[in-house]
Structures are given as C-alpha cells and as structure tokens.
N, C-alpha and C. Protein backbone atom coordinates (compact mmCIF):
# COMPACT_ATOMS: atom_id res chain seq x y z
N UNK A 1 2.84 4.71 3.01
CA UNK A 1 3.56 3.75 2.21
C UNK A 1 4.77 4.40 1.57
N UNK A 2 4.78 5.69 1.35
CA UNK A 2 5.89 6.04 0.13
C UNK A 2 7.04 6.27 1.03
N UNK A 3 6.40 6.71 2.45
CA UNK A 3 7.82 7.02 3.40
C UNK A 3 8.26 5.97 3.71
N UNK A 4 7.90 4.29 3.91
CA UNK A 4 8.55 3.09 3.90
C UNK A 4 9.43 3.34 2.62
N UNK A 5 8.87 3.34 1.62
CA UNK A 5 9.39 2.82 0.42
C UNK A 5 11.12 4.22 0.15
N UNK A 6 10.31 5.26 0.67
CA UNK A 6 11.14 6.23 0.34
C UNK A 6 12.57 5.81 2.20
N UNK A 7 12.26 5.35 2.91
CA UNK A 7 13.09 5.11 4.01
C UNK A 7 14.27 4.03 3.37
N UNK A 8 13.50 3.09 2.73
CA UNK A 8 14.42 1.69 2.07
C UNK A 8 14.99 2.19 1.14
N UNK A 9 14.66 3.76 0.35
CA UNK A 9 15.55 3.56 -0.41
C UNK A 9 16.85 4.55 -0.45
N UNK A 10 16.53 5.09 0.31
CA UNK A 10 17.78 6.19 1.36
C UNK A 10 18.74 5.06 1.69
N UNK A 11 18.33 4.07 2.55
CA UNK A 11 19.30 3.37 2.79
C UNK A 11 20.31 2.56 2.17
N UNK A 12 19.36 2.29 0.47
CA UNK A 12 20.26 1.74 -0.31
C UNK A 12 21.19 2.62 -0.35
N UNK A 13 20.72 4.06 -0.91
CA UNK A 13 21.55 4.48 -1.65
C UNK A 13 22.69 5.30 -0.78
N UNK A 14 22.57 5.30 0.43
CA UNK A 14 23.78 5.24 1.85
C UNK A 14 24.96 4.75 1.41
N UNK A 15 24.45 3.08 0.85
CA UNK A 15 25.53 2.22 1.04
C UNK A 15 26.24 2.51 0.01
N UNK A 16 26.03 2.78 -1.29
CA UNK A 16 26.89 2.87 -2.40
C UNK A 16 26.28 3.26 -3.67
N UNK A 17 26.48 3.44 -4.61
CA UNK A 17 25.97 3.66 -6.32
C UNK A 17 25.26 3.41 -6.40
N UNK A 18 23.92 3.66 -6.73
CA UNK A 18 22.79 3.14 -6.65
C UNK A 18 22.60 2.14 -8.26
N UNK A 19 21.51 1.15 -8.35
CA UNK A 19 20.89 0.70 -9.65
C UNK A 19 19.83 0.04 -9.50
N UNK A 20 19.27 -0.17 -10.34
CA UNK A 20 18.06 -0.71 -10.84
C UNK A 20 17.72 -1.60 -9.92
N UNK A 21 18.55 -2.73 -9.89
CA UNK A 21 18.14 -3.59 -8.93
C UNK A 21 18.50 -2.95 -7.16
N UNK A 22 19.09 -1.97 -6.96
CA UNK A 22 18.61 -1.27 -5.44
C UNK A 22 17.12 -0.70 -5.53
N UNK A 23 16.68 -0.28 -6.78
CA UNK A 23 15.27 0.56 -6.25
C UNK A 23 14.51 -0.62 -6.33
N UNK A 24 14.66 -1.79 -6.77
CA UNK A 24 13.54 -2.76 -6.77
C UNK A 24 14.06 -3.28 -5.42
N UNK A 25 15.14 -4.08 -4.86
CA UNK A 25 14.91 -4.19 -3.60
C UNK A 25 14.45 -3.02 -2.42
N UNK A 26 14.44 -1.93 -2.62
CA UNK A 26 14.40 -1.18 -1.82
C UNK A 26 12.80 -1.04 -1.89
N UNK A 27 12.14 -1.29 -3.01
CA UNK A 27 11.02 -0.75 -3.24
C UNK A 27 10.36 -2.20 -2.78
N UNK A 28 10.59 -3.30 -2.85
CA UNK A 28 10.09 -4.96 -2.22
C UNK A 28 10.12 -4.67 -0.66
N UNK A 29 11.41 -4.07 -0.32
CA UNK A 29 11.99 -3.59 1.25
C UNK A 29 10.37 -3.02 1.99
N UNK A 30 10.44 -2.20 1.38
CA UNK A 30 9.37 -0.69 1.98
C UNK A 30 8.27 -1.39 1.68
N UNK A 31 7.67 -1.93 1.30
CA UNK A 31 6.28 -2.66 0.77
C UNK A 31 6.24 -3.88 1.77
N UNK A 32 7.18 -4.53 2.10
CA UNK A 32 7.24 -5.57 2.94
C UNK A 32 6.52 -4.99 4.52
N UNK A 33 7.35 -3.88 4.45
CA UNK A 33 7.16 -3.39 6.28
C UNK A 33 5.67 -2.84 5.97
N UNK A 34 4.92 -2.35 5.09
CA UNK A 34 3.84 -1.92 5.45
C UNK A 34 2.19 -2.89 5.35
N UNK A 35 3.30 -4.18 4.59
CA UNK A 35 2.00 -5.00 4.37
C UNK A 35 1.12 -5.72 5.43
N UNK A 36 2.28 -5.78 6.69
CA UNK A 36 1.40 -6.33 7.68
C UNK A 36 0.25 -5.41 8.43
N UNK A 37 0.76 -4.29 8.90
CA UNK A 37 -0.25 -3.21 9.04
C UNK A 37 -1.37 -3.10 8.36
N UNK A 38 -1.31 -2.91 6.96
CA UNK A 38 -2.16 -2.55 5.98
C UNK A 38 -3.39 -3.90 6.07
N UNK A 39 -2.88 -5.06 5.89
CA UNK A 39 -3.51 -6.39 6.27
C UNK A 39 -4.73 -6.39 7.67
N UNK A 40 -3.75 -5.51 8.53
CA UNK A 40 -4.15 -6.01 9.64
C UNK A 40 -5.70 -4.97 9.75
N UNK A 41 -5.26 -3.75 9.46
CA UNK A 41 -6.35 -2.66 9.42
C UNK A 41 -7.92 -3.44 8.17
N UNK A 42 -7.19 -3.72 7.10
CA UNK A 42 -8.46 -4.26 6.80
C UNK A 42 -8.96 -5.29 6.85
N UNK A 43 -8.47 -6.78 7.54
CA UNK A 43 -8.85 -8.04 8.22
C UNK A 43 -10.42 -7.21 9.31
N UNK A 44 -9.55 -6.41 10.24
CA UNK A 44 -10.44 -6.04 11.25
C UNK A 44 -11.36 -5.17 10.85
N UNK A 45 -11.56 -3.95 9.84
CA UNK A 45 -12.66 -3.60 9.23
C UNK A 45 -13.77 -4.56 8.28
N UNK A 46 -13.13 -5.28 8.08
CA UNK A 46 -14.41 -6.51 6.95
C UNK A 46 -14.62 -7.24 8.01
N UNK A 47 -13.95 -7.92 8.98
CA UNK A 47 -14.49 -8.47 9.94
C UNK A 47 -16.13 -8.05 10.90
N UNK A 48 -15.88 -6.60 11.03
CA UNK A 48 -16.51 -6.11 11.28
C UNK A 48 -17.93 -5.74 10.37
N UNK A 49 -17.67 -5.07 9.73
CA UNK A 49 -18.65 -5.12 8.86
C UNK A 49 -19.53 -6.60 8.25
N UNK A 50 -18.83 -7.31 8.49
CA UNK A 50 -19.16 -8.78 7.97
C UNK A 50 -20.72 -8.81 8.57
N UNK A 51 -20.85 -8.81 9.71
CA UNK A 51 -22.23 -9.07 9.97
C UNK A 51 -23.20 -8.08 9.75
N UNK A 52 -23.08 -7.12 9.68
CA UNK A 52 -23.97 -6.21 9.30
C UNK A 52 -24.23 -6.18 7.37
N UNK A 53 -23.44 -6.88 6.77
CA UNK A 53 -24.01 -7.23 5.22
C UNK A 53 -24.51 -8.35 5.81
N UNK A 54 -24.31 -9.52 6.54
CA UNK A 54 -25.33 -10.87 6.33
C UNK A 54 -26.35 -10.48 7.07
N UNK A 55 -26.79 -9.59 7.97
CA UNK A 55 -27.93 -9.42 8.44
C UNK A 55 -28.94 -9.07 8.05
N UNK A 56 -30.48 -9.64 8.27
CA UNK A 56 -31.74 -9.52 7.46
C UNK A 56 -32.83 -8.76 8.21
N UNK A 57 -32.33 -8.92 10.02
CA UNK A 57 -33.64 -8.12 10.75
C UNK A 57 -33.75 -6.68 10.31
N UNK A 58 -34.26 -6.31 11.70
CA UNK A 58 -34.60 -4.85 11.90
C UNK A 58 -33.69 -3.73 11.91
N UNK A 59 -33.68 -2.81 10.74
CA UNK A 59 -32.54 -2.04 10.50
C UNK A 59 -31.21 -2.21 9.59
N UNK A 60 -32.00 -3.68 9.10
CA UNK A 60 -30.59 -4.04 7.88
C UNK A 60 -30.64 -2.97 6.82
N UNK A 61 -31.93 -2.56 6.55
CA UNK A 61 -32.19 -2.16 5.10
C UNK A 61 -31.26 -0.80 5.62
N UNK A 62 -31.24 -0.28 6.70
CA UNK A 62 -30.61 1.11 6.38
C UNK A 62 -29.00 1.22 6.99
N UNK A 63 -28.49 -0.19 7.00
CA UNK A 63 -26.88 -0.43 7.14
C UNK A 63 -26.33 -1.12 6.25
N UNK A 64 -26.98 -2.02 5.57
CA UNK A 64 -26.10 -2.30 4.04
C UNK A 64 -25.67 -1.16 3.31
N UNK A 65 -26.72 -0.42 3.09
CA UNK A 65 -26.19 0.40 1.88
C UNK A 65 -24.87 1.39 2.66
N UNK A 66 -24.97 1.57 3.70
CA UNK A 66 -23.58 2.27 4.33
C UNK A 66 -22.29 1.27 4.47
N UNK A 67 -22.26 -0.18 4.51
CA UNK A 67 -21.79 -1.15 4.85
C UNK A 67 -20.81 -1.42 3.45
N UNK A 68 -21.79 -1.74 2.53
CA UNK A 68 -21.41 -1.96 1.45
C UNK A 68 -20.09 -0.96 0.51
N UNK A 69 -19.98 0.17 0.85
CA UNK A 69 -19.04 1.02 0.26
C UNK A 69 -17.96 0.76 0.91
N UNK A 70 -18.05 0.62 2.56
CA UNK A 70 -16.81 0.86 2.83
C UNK A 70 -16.19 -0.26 2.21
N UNK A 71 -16.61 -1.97 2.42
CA UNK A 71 -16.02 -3.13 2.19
C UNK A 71 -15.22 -2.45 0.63
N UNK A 72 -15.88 -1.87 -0.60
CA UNK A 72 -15.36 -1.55 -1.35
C UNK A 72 -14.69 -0.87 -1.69
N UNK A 73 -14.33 0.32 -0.53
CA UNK A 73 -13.30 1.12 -0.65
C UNK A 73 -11.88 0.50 0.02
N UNK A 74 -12.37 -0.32 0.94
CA UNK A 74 -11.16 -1.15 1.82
C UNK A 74 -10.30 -1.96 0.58
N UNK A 75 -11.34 -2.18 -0.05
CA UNK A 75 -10.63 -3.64 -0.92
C UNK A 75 -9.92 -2.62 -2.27
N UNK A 76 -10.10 -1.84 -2.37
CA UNK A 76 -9.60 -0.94 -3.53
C UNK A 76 -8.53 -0.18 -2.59
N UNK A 77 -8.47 0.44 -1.38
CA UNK A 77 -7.65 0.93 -1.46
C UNK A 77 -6.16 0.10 -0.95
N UNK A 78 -6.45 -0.98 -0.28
CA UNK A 78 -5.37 -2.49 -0.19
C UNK A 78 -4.82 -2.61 -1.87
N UNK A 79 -5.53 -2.35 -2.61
CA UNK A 79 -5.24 -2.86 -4.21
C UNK A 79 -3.97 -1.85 -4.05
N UNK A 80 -4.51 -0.42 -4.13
CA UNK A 80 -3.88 0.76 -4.44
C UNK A 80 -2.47 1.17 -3.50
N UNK A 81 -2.36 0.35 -2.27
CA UNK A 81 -1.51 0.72 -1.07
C UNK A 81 -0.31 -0.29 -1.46
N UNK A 82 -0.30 -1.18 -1.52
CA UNK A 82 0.17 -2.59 -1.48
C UNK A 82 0.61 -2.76 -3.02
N UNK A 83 -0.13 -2.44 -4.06
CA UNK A 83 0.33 -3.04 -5.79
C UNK A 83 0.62 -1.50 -6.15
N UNK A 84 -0.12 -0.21 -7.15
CA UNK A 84 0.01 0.36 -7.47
C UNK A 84 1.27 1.39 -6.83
N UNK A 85 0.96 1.54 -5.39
CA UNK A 85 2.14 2.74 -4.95
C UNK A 85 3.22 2.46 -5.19
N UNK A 86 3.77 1.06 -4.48
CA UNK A 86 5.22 0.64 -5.20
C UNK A 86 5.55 0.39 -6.52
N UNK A 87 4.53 0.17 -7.34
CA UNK A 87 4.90 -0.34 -8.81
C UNK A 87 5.35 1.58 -9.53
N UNK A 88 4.14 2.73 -9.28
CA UNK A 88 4.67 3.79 -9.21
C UNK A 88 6.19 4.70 -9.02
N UNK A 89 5.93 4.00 -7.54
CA UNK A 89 7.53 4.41 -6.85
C UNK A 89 8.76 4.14 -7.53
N UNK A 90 8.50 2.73 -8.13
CA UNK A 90 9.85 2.15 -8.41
C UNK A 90 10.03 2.22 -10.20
N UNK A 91 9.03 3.18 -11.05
CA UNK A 91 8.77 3.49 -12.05
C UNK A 91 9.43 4.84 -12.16
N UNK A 92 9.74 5.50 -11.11
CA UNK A 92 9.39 6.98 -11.26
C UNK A 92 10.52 7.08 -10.47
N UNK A 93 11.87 6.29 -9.73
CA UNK A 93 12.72 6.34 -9.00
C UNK A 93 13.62 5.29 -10.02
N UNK A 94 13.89 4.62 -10.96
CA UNK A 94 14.08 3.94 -12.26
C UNK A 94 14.59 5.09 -13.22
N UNK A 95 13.09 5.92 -13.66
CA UNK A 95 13.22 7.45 -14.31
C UNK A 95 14.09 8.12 -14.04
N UNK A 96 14.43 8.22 -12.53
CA UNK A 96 15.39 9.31 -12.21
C UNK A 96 16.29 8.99 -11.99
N UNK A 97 16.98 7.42 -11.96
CA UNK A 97 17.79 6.48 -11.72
C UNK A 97 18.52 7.33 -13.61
N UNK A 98 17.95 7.06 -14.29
CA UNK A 98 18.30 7.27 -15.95
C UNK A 98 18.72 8.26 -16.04
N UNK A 99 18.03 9.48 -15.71
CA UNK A 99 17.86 10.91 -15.91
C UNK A 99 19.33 11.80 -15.11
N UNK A 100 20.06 10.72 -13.80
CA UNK A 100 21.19 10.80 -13.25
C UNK A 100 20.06 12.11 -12.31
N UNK A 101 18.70 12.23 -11.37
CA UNK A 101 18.50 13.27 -10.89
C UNK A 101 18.13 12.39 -9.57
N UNK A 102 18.38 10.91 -9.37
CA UNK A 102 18.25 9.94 -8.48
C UNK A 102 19.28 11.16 -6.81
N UNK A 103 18.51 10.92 -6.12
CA UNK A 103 19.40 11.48 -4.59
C UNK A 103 18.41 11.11 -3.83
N UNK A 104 19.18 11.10 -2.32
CA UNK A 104 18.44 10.87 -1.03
C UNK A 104 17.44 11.57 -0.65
N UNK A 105 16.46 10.86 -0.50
CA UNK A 105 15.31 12.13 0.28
C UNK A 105 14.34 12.22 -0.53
C-alpha cells in the first residue's frame, strides 16, 4: 500500500509545488489502486472459509477454531490496509509538507 500511495505522490509532486490538497489527492490516488486487489484477496479468503465455520459434521470441531482467526485477521487487516495506512501516510507527508523536509521518494 505505501508504495501506491508513495508512487501517487511522486507524481504529484513532478508536476509542481506541492500542498496539502496534493498529498490528500495523491494519498485518495494510491488507496484507490490498491482497493480492488485488497477486496478481491479477502472476498475469496472468507468465501472460502465460509463453509468450514457453518459446518457441524465430522471434523468441524477441529477447523473452526483454525477458521475463525483467520476471518479475523482478514477483517482487521482490510481495516488496517485500506483506512489506517493512508490516514497515516497523509498525516506524516502533511508533517513534512510543514517542516519544508517534503521530497520525492
């Protein structure tokens, strides 16, 4: 994610002077391109897993409890990929936007 975010914002700052409102588009930019991926990877892991939490036969008891973490690490780390990294990025590229230590790369 940060090399999207960090790719969009090279390019702003290509074009001219950078500001506030370049690291937020740049930082919407880079978050855009990775959301479909990110989507797509965990659609098809819960998908998967899906039946092995509704299942009751033989051998459920010793695949839920393995089942169950991942669904919760999937869904936390979509939280963390998608909301937190860019809200970070564009906190901490803002900072250095102020600080005048803002450059490419």
């Amino acid at each position: 994610m940060v090399i999207y975010l960090h790719e969009a914002l090279d390019r702003r700052l290509e074009a001219g002077s950078p500001g506030e409102a370049d690291i937020l588009d740049a930082t919407i930019e880079g978050a855009v391109q990775r959301l479909r991926p990110k989507l797509m990877t965990v659609a098809v892991v819960m998908l998967s897993l899906a039946p092995i939490l509704w299942e009751s036969g033989i051998g459920s008891d010793v695949m839920k409890p393995i089942a169950a973490p991942i669904v919760g690490g999937m869904i936390t780390s979509t939280i963390h990929v998608l909301i937190l990294v860019p809200v970070f990025f564009a906190m901490m590229k803002e900072r250095a936007l102020h600080q005048g230590t803002l450059t490419k790369g």
